[in-house]
Protein backbone atom coordinates (compact mmCIF):
# COMPACT_ATOMS: atom_id res chain seq x y z
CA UNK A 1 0.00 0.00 0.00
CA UNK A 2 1.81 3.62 -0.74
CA UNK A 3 1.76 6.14 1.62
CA UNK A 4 -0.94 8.81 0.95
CA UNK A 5 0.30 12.19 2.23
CA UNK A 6 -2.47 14.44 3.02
CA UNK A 7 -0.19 17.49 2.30
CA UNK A 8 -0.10 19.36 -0.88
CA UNK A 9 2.73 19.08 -2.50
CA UNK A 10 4.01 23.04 -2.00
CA UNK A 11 3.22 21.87 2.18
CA UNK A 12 5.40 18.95 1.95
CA UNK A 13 8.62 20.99 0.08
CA UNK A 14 8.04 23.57 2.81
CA UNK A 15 8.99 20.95 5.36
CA UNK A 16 11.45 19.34 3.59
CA UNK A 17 13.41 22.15 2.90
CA UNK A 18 13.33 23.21 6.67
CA UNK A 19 14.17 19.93 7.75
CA UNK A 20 17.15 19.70 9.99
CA UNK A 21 20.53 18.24 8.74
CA UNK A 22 21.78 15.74 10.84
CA UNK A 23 25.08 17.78 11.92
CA UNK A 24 22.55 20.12 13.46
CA UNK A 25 20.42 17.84 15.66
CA UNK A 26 23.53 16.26 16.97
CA UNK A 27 24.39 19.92 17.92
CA UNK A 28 21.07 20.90 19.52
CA UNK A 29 20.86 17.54 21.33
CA UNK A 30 24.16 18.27 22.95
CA UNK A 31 22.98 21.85 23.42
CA UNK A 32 20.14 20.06 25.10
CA UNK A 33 22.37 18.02 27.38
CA UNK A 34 23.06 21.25 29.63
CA UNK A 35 19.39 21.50 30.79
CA UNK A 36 19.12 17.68 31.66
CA UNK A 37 20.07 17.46 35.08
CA UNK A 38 18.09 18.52 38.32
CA UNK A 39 21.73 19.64 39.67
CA UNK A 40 22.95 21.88 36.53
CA UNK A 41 19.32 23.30 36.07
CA UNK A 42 19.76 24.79 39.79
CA UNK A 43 23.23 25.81 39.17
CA UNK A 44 22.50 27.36 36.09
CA UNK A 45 19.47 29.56 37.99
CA UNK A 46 21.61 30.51 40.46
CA UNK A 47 24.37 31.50 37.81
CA UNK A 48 21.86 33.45 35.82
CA UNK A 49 21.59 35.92 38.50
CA UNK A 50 24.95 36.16 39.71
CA UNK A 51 28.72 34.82 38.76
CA UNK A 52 29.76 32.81 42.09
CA UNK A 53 32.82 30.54 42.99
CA UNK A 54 32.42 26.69 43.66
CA UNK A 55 32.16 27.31 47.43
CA UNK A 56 29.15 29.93 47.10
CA UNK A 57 27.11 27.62 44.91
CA UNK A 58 28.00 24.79 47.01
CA UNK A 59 26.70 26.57 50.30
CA UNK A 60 23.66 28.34 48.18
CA UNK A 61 22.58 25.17 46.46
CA UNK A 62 23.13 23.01 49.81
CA UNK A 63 25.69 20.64 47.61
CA UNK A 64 28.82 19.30 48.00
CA UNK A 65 31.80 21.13 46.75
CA UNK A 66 32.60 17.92 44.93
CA UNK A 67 29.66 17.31 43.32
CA UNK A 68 29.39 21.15 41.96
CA UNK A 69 32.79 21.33 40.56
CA UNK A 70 32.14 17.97 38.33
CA UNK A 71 29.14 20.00 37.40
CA UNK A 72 30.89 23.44 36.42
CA UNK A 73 33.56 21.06 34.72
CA UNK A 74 31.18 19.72 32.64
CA UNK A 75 29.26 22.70 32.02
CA UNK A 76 32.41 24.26 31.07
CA UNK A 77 32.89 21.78 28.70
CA UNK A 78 29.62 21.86 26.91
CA UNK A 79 30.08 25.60 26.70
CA UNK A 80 27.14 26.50 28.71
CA UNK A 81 29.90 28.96 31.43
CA UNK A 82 32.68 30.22 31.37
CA UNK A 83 35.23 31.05 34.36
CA UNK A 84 37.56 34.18 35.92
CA UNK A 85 40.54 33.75 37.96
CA UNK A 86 41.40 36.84 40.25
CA UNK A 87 43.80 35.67 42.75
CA UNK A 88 43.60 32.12 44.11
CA UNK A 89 39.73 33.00 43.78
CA UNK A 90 37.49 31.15 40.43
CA UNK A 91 34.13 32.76 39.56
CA UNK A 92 31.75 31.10 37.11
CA UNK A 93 29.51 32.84 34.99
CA UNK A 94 27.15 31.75 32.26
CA UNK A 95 28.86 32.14 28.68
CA UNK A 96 25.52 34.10 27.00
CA UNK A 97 22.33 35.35 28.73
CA UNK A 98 21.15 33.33 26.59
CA UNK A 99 21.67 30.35 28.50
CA UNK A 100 19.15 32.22 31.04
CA UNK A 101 16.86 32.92 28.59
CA UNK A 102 16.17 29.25 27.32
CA UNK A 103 15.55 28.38 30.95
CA UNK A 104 12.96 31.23 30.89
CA UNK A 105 11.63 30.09 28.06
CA UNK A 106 11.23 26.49 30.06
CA UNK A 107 9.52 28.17 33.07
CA UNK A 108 6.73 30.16 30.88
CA UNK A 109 6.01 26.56 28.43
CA UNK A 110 5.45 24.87 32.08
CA UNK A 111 3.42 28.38 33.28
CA UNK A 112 5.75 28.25 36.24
């Protein structure tokens, strides 16, 4: 039996042609990564208010300092903060407000 699309056929280009390459969605879905944890989500809020060291978003978020440095590592890593050394002192920052804004976005979908 062929498949009947119910689309015309200026629809169904439309689509096509707006399609996502494959490159892409293996982008977004590590993009995607960053918001996937309980523990980076609340890190990530707290960052989008204010840059903090590992010790004042271990004490703020009522973590271990262990468990938020594998966190910033990673977060580092998938480009989602970025870090400033002034003395012996390391403050973390989100990379783009954007960052915040996609979390935003999150809250009003789920009308929080």
């Amino acid at each position: 039996m062929d498949n009947i699309l119910q689309l015309d056929k200026r629809t169904q280009e439309l689509v096509e042609n707006c399609m996502l390459s494959d490159s892409i969605l293996s982008e977004l879905t590590y993009f995607f990564t960053i918001f996937s944890d309980k523990t980076r989500l609340k890190m990530l809020s707290a960052l989008a208010v204010s840059g903090m060291c590992v010790s004042d978003l271990a004490n703020i978020l009522g973590l271990n300092q262990t468990t938020v440095s594998h966190q910033l590592r990673l977060l580092k890593n998938l480009g989602a903060v970025e870090c400033e050394r002034k003395g012996k002192i390391i403050t973390y920052f989100l990379k783009d407000e954007l960052i915040g804004d996609v979390l935003m976005k999150g809250m009003e979908f789920l009308a929080i």
